[in-house]
N, C-alpha and C. Protein backbone atom coordinates (compact mmCIF):
# COMPACT_ATOMS: atom_id res chain seq x y z
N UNK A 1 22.26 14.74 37.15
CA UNK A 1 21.21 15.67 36.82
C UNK A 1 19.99 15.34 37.66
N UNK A 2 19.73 16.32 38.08
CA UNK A 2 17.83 16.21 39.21
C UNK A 2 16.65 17.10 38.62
N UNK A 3 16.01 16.18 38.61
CA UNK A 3 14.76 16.58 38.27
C UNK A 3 13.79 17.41 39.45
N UNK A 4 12.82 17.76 39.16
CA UNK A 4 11.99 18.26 40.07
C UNK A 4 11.80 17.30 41.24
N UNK A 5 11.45 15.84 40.71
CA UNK A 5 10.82 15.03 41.01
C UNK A 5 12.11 15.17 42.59
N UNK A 6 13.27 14.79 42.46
CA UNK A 6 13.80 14.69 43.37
C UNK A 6 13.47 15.68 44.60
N UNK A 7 13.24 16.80 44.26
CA UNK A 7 13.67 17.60 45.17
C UNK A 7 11.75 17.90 45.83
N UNK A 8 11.30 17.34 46.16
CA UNK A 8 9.96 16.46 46.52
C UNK A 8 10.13 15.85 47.47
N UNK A 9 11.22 15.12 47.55
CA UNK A 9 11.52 13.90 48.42
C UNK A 9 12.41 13.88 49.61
N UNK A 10 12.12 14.09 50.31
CA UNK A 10 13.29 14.48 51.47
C UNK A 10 14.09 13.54 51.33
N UNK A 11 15.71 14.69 51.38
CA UNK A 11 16.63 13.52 51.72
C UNK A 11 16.71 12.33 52.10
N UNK A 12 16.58 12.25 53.38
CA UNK A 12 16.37 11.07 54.20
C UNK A 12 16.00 9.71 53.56
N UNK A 13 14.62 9.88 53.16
CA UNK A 13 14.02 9.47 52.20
C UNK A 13 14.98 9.09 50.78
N UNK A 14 15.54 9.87 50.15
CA UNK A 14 15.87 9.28 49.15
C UNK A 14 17.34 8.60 49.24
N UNK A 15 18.09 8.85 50.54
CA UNK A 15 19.18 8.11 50.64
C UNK A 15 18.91 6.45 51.32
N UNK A 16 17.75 6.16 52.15
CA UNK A 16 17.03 5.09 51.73
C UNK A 16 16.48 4.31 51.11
N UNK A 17 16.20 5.09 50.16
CA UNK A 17 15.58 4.82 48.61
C UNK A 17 16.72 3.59 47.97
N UNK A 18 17.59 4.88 48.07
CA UNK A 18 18.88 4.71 47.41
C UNK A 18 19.68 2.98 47.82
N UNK A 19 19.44 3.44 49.05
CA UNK A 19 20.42 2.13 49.64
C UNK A 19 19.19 0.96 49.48
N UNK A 20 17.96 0.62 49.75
CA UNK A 20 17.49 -0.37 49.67
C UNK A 20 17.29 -1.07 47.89
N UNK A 21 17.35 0.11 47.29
CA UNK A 21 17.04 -0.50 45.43
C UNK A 21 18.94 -1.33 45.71
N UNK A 22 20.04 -0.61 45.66
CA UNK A 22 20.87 -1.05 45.29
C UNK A 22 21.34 -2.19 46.38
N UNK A 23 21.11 -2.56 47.78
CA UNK A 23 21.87 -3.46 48.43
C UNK A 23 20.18 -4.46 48.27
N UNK A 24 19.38 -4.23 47.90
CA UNK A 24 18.03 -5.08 47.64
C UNK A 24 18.65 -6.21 46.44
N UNK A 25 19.06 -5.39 45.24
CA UNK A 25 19.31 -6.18 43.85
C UNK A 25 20.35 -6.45 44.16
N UNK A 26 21.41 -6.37 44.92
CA UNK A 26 22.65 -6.69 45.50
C UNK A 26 22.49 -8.57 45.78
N UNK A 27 22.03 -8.38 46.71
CA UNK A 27 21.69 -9.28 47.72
C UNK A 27 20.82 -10.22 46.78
N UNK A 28 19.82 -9.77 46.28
CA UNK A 28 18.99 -10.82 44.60
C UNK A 28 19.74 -11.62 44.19
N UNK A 29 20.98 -10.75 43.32
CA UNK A 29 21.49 -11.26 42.30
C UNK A 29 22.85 -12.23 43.15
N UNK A 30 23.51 -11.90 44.34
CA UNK A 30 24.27 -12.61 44.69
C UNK A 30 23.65 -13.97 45.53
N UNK A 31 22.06 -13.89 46.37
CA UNK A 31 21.82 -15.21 46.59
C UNK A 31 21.06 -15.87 45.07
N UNK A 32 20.87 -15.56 44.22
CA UNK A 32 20.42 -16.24 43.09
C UNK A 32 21.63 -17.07 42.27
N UNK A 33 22.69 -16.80 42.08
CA UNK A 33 23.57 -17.09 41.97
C UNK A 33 24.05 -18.31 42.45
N UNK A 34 23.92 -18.21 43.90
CA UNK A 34 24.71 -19.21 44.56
C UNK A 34 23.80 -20.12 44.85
N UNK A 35 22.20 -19.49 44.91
CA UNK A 35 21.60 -21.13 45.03
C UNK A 35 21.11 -21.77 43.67
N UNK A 36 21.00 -21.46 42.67
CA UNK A 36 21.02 -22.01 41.39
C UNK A 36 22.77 -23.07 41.68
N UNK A 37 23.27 -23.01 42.07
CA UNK A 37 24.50 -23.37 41.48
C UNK A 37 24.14 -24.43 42.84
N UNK A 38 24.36 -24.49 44.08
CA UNK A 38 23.88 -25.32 45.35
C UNK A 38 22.64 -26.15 44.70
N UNK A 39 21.35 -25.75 43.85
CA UNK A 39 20.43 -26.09 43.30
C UNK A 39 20.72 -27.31 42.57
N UNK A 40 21.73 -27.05 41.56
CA UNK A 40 21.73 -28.32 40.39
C UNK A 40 22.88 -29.24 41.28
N UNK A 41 23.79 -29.30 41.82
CA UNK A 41 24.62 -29.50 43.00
C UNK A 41 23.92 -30.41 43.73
N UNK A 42 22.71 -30.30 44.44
CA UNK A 42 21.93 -30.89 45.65
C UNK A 42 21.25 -32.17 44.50
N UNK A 43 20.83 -31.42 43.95
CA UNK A 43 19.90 -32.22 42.71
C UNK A 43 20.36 -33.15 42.31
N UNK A 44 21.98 -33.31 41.93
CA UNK A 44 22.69 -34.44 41.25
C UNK A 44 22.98 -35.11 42.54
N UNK A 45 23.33 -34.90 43.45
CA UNK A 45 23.04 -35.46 44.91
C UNK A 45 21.86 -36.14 45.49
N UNK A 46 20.76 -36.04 45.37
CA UNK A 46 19.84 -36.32 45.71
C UNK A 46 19.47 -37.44 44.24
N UNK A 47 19.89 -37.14 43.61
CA UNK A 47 20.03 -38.22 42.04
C UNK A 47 20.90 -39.50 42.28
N UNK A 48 22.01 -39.52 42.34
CA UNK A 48 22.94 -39.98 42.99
C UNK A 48 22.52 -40.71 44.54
N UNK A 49 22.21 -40.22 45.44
CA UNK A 49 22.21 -40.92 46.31
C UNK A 49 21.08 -42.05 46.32
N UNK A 50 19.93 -41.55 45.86
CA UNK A 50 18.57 -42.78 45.04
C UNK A 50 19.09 -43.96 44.71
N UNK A 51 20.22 -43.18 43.60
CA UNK A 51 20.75 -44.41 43.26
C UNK A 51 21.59 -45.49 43.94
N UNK A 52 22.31 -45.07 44.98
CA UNK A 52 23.33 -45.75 45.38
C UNK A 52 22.41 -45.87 46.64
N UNK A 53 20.83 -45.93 46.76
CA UNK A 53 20.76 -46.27 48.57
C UNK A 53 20.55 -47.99 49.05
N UNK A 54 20.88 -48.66 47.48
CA UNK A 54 20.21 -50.26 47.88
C UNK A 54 22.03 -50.36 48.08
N UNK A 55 22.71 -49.45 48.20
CA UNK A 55 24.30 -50.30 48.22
C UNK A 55 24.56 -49.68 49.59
N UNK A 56 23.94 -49.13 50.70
CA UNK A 56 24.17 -49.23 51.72
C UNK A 56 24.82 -47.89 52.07
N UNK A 57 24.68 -46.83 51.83
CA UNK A 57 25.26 -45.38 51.75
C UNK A 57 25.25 -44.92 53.45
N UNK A 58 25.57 -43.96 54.10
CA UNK A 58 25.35 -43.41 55.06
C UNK A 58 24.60 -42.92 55.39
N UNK A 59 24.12 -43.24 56.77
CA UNK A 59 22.74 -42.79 56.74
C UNK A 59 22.43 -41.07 56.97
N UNK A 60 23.50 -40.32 57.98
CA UNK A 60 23.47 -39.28 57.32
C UNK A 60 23.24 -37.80 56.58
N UNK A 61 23.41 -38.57 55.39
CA UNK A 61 23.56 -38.27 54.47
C UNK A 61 22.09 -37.57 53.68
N UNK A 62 21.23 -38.92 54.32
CA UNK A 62 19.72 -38.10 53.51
C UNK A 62 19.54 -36.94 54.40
N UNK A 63 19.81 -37.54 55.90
CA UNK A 63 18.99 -36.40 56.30
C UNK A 63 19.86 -34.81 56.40
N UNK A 64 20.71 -34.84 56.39
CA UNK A 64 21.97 -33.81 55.24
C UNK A 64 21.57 -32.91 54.30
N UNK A 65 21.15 -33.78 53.46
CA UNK A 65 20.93 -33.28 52.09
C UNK A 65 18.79 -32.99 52.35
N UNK A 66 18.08 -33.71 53.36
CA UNK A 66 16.86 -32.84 53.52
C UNK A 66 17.14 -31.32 54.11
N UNK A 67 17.91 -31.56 55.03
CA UNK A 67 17.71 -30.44 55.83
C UNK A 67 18.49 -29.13 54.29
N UNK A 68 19.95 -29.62 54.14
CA UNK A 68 20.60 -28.76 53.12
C UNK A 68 19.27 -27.78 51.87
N UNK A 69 18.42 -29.35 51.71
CA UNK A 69 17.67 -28.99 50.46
C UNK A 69 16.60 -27.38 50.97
N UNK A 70 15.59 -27.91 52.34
CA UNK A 70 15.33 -26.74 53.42
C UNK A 70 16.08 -25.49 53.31
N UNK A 71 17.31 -25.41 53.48
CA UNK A 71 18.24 -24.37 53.87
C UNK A 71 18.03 -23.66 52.56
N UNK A 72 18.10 -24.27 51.39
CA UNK A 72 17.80 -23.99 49.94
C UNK A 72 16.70 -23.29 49.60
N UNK A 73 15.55 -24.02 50.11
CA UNK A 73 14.41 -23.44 49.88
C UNK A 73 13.94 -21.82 50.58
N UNK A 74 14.89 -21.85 51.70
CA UNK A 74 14.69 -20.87 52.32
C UNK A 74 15.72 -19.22 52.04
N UNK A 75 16.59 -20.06 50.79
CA UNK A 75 17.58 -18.99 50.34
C UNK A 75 16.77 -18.90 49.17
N UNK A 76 16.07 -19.58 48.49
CA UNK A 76 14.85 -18.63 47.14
C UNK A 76 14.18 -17.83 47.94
N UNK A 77 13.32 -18.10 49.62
CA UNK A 77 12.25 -17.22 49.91
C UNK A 77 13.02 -15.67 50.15
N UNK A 78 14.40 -16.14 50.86
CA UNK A 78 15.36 -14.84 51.23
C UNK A 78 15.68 -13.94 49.74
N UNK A 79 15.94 -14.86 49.28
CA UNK A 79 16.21 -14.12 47.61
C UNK A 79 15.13 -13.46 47.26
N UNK A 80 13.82 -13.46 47.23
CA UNK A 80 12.11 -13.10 46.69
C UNK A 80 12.10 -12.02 47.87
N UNK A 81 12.46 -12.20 49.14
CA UNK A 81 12.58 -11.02 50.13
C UNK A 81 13.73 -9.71 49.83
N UNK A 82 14.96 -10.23 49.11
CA UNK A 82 15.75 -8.95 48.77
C UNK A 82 14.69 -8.47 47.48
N UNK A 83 14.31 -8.89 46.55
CA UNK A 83 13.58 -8.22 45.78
C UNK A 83 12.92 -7.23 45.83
N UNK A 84 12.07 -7.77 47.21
CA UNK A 84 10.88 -6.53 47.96
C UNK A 84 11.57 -5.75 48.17
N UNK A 85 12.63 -5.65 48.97
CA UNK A 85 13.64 -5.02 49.31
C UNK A 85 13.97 -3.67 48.10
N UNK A 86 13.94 -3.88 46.96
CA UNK A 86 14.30 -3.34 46.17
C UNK A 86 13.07 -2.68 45.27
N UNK A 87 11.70 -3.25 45.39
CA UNK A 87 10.45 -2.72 45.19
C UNK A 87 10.42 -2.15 46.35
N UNK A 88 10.42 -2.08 47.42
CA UNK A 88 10.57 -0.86 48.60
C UNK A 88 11.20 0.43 48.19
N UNK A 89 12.27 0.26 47.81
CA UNK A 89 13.13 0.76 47.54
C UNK A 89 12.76 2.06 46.31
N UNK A 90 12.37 1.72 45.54
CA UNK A 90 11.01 2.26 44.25
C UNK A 90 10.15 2.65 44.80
N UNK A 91 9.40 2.34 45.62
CA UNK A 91 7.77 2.58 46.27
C UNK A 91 8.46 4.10 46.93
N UNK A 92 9.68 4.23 47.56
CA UNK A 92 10.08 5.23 48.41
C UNK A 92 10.08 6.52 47.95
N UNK A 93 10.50 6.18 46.56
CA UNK A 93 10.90 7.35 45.58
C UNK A 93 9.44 8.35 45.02
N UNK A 94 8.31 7.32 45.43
CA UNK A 94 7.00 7.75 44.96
C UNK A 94 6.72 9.44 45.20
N UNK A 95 6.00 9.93 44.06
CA UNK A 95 6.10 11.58 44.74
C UNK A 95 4.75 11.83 45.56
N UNK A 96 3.66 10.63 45.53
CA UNK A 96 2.65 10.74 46.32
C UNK A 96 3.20 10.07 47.55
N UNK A 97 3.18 10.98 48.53
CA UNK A 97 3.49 10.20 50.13
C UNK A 97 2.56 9.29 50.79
N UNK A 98 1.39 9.14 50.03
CA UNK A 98 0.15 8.45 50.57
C UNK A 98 0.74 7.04 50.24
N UNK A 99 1.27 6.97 49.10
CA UNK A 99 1.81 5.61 48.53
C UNK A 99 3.43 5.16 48.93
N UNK A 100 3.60 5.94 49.67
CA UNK A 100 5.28 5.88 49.90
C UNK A 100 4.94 5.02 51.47
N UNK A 101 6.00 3.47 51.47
CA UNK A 101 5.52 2.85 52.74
C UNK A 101 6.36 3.86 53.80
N UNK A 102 5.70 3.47 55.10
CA UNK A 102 5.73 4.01 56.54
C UNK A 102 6.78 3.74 56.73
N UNK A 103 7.47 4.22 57.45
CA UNK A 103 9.03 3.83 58.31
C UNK A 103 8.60 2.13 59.00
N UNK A 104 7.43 2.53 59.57
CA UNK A 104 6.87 1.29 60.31
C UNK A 104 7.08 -0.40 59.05
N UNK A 105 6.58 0.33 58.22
CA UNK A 105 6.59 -0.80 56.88
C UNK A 105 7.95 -1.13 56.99
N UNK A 106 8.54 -0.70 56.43
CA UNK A 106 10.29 -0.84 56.00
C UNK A 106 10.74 -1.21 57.35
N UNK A 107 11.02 -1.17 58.64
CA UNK A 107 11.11 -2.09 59.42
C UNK A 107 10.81 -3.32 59.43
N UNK A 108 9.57 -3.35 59.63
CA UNK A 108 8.87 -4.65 59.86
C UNK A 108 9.08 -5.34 58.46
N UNK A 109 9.47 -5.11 57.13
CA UNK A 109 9.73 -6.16 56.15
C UNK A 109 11.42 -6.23 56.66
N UNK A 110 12.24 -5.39 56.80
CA UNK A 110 13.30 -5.72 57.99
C UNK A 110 13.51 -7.05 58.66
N UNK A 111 12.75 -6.53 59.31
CA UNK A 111 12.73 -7.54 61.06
C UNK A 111 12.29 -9.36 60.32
N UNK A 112 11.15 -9.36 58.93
CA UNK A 112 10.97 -10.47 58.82
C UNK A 112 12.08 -11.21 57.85
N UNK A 113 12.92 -9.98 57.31
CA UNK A 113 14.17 -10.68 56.19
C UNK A 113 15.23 -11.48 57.32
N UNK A 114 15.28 -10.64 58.55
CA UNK A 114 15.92 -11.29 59.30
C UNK A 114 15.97 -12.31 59.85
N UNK A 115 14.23 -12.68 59.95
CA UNK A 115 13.96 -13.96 60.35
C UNK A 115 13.81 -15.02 59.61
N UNK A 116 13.83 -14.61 58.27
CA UNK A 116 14.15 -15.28 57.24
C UNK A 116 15.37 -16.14 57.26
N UNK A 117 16.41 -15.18 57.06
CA UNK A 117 17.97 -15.70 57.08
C UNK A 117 18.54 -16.45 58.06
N UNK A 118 17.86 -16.09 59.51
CA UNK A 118 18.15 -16.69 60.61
C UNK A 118 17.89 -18.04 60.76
N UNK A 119 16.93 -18.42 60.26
CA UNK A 119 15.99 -19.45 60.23
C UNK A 119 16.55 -20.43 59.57
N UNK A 120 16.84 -19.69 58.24
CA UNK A 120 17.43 -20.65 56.72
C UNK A 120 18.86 -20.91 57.13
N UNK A 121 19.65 -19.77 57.77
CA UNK A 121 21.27 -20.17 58.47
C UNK A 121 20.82 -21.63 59.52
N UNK A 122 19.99 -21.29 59.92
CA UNK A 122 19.66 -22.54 60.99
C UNK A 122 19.80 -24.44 60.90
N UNK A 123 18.96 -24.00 59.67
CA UNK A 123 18.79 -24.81 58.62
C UNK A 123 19.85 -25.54 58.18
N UNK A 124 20.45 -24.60 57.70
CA UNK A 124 21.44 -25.05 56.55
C UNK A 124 22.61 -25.90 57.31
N UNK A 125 22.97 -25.00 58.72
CA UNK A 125 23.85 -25.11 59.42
C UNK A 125 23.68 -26.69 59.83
N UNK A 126 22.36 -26.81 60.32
CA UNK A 126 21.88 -28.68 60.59
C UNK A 126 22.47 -29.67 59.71
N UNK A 127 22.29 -29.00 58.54
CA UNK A 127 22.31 -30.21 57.23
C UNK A 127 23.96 -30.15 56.87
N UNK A 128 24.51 -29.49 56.94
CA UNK A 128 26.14 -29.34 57.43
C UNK A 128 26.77 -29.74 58.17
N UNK A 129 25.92 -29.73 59.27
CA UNK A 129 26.84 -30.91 60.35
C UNK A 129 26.33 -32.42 60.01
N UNK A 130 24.98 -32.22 59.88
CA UNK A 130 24.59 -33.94 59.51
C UNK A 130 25.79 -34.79 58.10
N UNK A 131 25.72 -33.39 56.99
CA UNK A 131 26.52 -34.29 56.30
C UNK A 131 28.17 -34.43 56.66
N UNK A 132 28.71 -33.28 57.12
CA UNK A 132 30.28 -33.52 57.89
C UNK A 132 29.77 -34.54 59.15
N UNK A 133 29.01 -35.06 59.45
CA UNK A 133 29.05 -36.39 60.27
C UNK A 133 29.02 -37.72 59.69
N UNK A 134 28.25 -37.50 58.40
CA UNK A 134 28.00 -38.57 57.10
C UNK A 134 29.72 -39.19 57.15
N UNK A 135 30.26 -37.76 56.17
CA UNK A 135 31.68 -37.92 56.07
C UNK A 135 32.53 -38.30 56.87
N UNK A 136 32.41 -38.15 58.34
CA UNK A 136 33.06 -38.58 59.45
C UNK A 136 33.00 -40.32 59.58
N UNK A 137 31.83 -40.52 59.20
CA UNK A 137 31.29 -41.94 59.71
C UNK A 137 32.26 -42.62 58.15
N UNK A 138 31.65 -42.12 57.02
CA UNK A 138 33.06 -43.04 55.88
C UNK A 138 34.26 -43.08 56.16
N UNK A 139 35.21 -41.71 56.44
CA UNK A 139 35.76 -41.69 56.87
C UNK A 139 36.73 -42.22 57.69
N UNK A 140 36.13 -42.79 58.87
CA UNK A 140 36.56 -43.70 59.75
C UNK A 140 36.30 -44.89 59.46
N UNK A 141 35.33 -45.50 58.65
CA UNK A 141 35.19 -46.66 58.38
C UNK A 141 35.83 -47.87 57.03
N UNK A 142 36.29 -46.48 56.62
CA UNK A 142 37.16 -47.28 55.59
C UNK A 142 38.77 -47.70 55.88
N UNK A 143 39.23 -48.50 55.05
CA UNK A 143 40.52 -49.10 55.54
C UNK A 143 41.86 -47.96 55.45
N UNK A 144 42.63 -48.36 56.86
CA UNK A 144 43.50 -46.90 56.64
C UNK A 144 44.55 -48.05 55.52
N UNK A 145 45.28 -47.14 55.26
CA UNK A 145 46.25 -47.60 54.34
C UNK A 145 46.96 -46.90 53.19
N UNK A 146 45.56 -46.40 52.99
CA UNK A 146 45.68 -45.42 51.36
C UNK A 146 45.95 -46.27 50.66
N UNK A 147 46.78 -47.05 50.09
CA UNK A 147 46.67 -47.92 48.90
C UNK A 147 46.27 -49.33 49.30
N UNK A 148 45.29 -49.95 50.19
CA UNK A 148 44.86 -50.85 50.29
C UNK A 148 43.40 -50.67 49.92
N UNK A 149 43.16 -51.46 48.86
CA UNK A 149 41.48 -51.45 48.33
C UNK A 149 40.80 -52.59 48.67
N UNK A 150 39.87 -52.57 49.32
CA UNK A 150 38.73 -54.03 49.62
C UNK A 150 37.75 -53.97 48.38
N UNK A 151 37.77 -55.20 47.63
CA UNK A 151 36.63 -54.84 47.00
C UNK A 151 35.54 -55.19 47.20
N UNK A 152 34.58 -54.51 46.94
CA UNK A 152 32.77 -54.70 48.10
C UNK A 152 32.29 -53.61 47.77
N UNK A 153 31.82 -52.71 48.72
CA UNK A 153 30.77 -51.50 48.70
C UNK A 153 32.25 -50.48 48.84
N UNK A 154 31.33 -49.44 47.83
CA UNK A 154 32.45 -48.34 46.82
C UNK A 154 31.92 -47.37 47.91
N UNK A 155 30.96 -47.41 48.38
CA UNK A 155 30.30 -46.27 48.80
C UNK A 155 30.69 -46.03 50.17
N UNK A 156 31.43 -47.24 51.01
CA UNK A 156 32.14 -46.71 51.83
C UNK A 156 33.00 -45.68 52.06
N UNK A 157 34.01 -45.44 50.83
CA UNK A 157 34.70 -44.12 50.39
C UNK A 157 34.43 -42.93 50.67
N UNK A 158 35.15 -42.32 51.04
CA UNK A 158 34.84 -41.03 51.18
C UNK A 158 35.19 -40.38 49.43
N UNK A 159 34.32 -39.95 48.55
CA UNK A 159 34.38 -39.75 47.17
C UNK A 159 34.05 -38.54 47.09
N UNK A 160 34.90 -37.61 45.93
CA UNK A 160 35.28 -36.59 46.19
C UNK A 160 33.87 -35.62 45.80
N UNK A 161 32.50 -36.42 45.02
CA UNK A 161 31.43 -36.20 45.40
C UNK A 161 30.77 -35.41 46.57
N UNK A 162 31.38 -36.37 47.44
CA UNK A 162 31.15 -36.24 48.91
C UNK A 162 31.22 -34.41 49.36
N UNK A 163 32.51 -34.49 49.20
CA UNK A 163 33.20 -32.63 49.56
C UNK A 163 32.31 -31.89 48.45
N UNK A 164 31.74 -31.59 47.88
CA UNK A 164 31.30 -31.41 46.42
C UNK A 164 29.91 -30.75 47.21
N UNK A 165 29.21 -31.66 48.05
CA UNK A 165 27.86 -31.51 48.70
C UNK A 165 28.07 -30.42 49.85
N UNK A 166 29.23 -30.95 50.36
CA UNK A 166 29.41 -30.03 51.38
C UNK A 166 29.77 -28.42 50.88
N UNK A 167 30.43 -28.24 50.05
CA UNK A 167 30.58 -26.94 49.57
C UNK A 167 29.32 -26.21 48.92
N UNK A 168 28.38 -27.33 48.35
CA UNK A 168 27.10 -26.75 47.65
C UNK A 168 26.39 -25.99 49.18
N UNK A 169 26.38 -27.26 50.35
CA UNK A 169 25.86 -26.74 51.39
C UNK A 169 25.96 -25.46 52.15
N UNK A 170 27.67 -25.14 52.02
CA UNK A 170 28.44 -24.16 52.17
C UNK A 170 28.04 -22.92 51.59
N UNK A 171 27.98 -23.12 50.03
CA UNK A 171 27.16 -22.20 49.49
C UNK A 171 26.06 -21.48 49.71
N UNK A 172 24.69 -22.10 50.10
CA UNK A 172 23.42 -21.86 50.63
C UNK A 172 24.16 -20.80 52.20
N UNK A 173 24.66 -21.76 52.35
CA UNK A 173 24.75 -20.54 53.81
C UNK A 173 25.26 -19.57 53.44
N UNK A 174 26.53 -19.32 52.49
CA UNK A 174 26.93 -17.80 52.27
C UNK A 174 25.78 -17.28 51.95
N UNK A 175 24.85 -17.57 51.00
CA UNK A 175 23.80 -17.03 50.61
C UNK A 175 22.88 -16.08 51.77
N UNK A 176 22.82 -17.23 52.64
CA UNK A 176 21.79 -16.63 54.23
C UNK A 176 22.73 -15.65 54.97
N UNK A 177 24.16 -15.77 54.73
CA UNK A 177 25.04 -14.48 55.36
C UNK A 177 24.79 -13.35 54.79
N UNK A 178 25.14 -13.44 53.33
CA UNK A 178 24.94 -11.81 52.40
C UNK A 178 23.47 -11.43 52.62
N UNK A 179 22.20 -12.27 52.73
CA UNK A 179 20.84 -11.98 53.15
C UNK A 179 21.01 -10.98 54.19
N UNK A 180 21.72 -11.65 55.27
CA UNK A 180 21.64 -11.32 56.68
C UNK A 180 22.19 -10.04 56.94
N UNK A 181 23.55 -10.48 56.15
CA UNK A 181 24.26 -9.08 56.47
C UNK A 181 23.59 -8.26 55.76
N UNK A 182 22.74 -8.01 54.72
CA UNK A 182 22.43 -6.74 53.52
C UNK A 182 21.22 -6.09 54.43
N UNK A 183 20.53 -7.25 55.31
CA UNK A 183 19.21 -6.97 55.88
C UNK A 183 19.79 -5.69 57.34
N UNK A 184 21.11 -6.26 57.90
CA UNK A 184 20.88 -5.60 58.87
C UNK A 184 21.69 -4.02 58.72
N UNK A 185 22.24 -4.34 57.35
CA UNK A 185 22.80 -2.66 56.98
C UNK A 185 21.67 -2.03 56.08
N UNK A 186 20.65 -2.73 56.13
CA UNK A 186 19.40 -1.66 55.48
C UNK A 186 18.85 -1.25 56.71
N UNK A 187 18.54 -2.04 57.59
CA UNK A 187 18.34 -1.85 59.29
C UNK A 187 18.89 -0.69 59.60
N UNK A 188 20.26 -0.83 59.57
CA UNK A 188 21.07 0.90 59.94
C UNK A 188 20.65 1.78 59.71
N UNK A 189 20.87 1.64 58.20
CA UNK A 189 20.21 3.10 57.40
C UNK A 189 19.09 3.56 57.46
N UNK A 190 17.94 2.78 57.97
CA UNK A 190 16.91 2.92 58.11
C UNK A 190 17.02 4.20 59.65
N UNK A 191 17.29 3.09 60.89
CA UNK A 191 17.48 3.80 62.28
C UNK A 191 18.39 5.07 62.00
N UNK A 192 19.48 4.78 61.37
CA UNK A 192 20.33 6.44 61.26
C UNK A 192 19.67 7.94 60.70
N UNK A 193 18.64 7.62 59.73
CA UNK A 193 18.19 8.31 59.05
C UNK A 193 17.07 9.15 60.42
């Protein structure tokens, strides 16, 4: 059913509307998700490793889990950017055009979601290799054998902890992909229109 109100609004316009409210809260609710969950993940990690750094841990590892934590921080700012995304999205529908943003607007919050994600993929991607190098370095340094145990420092192990971080890390970046990708198919729709 359409109201008056719709038919006010040029198409164009409201199939933009359209696509930025729904791939805006899209993109919200799927990086909120995954960094709450990377969030308490990093956290028990960064808990955990405090604890275990007088037993000689990899080194790593912190700087892993700084950069990871970064990559994090930058998937809440990406997350607070699909939002706008989706208050754009509302603002479009406005029946005063004085208040409806510019094409120019909706680009340029565009162009900066992108640099958002790019940035935070950047990020994340660092603290991913730092910690798959962490893991590399236990890895190799523990005794091959499989059932031969030294007893001494536990933390040599590669512990299944370990993979645990890396997938949280993993996480954050899907996060900066669905950002990325949602940003540059609002991009489309924007130029197609």
């Amino acid at each position: 059913m359409t109201s008056d109100f719709d038919y006010t609004i040029p198409p164009a316009v409201r199939r933009i509307s359209g696509s930025f409210r729904v791939v805006g809260w899209l993109s919200f609710w799927v990086q909120i998700v995954l960094a709450v969950i990377s969030s308490l993940v990093l956290l028990f990690a960064i808990v955990n490793l405090s604890a275990r750094a007088g037993a000689g841990g990899s080194p790593g590892a912190g700087v892993g889990l700084l950069f990871a934590a970064l990559g994090l921080i930058a998937v809440y700012l990406s997350a607070f950017w699909a939002f706008r995304y989706a208050q754009l999205g509302r603002r479009l529908r406005s029946r005063d055009s004085a208040k409806r943003p510019s094409p120019k607007d909706a680009i340029q919050a565009l162009r900066l979601g992108t640099v958002i994600s790019m940035i935070g993929m950047l990020i994340t991607l660092f603290g991913g290799q730092a910690l798959i190098g962490s893991l590399l370095a236990k890895a190799l340094a523990q005794p091959q054998g499989g059932s031969v145990f030294v007893p001494g420092n536990i933390n040599q192990y590669v512990e299944a902890f370990d993979i645990f971080v890396v997938q949280a890390n993993t996480n954050t970046l899907l996060a900066h992909f669905v950002s990325l990708a949602s940003t540059l198919w609002l991009l489309r729709t924007v130029n197609r229109a």
